[in-house]
C-alpha atoms as a PDB file:
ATOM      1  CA  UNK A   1     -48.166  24.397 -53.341  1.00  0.00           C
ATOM      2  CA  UNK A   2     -45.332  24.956 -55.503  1.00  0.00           C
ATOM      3  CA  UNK A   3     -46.063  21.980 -57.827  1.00  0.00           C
ATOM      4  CA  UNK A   4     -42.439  20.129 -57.148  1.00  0.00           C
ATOM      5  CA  UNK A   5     -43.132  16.322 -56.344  1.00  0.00           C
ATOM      6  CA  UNK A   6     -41.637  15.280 -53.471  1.00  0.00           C
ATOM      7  CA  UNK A   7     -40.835  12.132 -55.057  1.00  0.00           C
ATOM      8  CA  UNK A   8     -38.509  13.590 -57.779  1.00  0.00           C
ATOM      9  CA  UNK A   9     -34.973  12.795 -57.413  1.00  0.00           C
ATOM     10  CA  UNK A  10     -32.325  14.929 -57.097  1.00  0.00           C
ATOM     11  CA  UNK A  11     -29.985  15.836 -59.788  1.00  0.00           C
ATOM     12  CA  UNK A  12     -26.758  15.024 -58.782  1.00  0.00           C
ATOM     13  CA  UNK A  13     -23.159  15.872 -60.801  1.00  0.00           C
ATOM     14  CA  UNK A  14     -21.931  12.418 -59.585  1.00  0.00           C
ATOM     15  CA  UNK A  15     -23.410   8.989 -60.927  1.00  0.00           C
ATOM     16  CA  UNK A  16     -23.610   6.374 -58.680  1.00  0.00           C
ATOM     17  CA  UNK A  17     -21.170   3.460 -58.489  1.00  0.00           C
ATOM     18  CA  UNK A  18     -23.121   1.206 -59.710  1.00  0.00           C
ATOM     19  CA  UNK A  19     -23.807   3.091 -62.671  1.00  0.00           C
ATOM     20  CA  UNK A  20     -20.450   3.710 -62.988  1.00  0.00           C
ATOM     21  CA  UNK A  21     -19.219   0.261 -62.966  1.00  0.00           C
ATOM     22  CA  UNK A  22     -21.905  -0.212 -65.393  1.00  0.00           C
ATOM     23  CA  UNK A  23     -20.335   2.266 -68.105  1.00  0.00           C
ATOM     24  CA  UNK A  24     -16.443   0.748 -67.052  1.00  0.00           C
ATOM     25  CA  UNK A  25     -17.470  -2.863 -67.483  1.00  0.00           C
ATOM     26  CA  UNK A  26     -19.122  -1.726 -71.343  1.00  0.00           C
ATOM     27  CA  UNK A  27     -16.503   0.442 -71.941  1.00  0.00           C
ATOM     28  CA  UNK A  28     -14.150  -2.340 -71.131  1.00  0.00           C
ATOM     29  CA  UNK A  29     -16.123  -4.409 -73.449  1.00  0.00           C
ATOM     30  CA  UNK A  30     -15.920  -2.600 -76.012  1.00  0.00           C
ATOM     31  CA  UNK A  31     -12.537  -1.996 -76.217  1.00  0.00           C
ATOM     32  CA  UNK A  32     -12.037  -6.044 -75.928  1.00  0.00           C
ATOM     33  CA  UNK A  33     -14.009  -6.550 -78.910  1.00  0.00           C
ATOM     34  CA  UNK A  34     -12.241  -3.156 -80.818  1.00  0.00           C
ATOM     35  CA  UNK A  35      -8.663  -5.272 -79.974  1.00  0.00           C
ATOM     36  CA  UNK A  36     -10.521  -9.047 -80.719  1.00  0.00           C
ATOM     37  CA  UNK A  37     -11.324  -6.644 -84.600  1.00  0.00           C
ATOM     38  CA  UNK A  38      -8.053  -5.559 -84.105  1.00  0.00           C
ATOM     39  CA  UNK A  39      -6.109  -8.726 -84.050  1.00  0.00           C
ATOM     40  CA  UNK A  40      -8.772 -10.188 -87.227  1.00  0.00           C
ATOM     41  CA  UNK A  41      -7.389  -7.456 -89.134  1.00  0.00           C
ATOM     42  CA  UNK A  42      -3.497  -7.593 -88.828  1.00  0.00           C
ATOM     43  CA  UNK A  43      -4.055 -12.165 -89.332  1.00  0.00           C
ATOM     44  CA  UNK A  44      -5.893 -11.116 -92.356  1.00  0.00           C
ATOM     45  CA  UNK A  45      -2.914  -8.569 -93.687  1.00  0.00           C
ATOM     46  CA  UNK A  46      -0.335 -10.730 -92.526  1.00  0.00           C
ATOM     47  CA  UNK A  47      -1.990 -14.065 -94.924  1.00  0.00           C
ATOM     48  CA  UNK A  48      -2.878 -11.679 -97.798  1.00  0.00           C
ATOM     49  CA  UNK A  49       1.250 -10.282 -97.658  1.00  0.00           C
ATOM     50  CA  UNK A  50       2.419 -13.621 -96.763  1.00  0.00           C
ATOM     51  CA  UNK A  51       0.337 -14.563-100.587  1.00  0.00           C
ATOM     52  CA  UNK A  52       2.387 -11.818-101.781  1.00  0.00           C
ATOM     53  CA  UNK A  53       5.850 -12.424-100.233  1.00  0.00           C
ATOM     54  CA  UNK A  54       5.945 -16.053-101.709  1.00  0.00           C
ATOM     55  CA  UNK A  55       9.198 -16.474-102.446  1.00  0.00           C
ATOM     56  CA  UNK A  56       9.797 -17.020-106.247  1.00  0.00           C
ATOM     57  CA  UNK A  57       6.438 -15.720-107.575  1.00  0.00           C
ATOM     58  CA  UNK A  58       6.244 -12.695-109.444  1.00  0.00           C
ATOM     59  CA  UNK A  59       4.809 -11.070-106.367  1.00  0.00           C
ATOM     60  CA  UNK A  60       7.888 -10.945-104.562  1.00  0.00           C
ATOM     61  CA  UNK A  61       9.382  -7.951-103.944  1.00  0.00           C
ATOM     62  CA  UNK A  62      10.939  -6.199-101.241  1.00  0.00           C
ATOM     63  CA  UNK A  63       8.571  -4.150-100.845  1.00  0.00           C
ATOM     64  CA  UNK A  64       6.005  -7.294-100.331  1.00  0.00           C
ATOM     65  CA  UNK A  65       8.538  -8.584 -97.311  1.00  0.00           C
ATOM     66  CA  UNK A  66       8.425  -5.689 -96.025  1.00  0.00           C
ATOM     67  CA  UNK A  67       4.686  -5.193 -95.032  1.00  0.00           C
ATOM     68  CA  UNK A  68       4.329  -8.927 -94.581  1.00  0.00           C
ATOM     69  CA  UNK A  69       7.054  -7.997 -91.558  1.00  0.00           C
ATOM     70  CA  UNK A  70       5.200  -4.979 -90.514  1.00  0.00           C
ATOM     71  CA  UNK A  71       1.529  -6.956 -90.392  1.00  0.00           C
ATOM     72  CA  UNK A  72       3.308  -9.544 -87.808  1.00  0.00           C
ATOM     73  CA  UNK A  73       4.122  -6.884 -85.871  1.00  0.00           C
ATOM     74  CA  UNK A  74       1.284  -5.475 -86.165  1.00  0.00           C
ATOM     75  CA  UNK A  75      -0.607  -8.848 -85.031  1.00  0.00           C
ATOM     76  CA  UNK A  76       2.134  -8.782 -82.146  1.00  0.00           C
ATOM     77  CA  UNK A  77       1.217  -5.727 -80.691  1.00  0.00           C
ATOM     78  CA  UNK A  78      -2.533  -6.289 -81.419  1.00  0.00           C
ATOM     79  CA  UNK A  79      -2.231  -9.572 -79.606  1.00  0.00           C
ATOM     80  CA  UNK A  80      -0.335  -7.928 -76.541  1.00  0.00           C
ATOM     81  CA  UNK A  81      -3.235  -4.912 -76.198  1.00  0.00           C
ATOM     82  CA  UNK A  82      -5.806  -7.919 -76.201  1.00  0.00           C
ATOM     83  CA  UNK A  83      -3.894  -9.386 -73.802  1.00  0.00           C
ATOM     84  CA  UNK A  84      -3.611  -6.310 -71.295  1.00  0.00           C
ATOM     85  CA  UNK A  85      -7.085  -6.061 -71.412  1.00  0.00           C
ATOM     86  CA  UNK A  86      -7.712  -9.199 -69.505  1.00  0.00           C
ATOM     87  CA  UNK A  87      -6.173  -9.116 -65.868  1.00  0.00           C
ATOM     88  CA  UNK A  88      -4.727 -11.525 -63.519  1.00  0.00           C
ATOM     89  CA  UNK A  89      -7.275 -13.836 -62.871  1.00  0.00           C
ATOM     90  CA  UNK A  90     -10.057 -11.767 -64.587  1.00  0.00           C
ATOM     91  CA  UNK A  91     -10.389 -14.274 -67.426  1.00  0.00           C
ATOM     92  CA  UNK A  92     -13.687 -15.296 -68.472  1.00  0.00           C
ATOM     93  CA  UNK A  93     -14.113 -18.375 -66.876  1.00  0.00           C
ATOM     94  CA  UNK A  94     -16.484 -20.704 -68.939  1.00  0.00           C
ATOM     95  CA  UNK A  95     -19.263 -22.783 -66.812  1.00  0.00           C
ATOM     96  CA  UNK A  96     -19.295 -26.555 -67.695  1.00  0.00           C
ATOM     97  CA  UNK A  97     -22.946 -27.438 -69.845  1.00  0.00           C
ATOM     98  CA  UNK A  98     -25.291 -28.885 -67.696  1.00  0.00           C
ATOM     99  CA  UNK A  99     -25.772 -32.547 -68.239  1.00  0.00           C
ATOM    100  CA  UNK A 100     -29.464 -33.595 -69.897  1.00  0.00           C
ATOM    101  CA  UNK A 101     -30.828 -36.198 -68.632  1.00  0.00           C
ATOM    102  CA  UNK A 102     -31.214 -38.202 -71.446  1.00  0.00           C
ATOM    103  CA  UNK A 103     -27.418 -38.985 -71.286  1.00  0.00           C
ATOM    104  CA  UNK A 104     -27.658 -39.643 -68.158  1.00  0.00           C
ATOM    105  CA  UNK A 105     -30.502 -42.130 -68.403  1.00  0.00           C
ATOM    106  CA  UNK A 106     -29.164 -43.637 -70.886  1.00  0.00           C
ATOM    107  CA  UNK A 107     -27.985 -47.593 -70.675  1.00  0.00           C
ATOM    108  CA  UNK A 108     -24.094 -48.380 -70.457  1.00  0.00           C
ATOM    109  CA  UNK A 109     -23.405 -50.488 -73.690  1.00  0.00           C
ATOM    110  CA  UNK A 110     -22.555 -54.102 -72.749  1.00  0.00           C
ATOM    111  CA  UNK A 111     -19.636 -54.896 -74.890  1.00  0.00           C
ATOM    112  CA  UNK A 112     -16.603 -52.668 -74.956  1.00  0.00           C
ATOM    113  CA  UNK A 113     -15.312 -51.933 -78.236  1.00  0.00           C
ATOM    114  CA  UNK A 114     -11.136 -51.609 -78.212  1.00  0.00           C
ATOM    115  CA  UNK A 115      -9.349 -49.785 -81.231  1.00  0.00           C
ATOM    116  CA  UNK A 116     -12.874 -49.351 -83.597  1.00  0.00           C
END
């Protein structure tokens, strides 16, 4: 005998599709959350220059207006790479909560209440 199992599985160069859709859907992932990070991070520099670029405070300078301009584009163009990532009709779609039974079971109230 030459001590191979017959069982073993061949190694191939190519993974399968399914394994490949695997690593596209979590690389796809990834990348939503890395724009999702993305778009935290501009919001937060645009409020914290937008403190800084209040007109009249000692804080303002041009140089303040300036990168409060530059974080909403940023937040623009982080906000358009989020969106890109999603495609036509490939947005999440939420399932409703199922209904417990306890609202279900429970009694109508007798007297309507208007403008309480």
């Amino acid at each position: 005998m030459s001590g191979k199992s017959d069982t073993a599985k061949p190694l191939s160069s190519k993974p399968s599709s399914a394994e490949a859709a695997a690593r596209k859907a979590r690389r796809r992932g990834m990348e939503r959350t890395a724009a999702k990070n993305a778009m935290m991070a501009s919001m937060g520099a645009l409020v914290l220059t937008g403190y800084l670029a209040a007109r009249g405070g000692r804080r303002d300078t041009a140089s303040s207006r300036l990168w409060h301009m530059v974080a909403g584009v940023g937040l623009l163009g982080t906000t358009y790479w989020h969106h890109t990532l999603y495609g036509r009709g490939e947005a999440v779609a939420r399932q409703p909560a199922p209904r417990s039974k306890v609202t279900e079971d429970r009694p109508k109230p007798l007297v309507k209440v208007v403008g309480a």
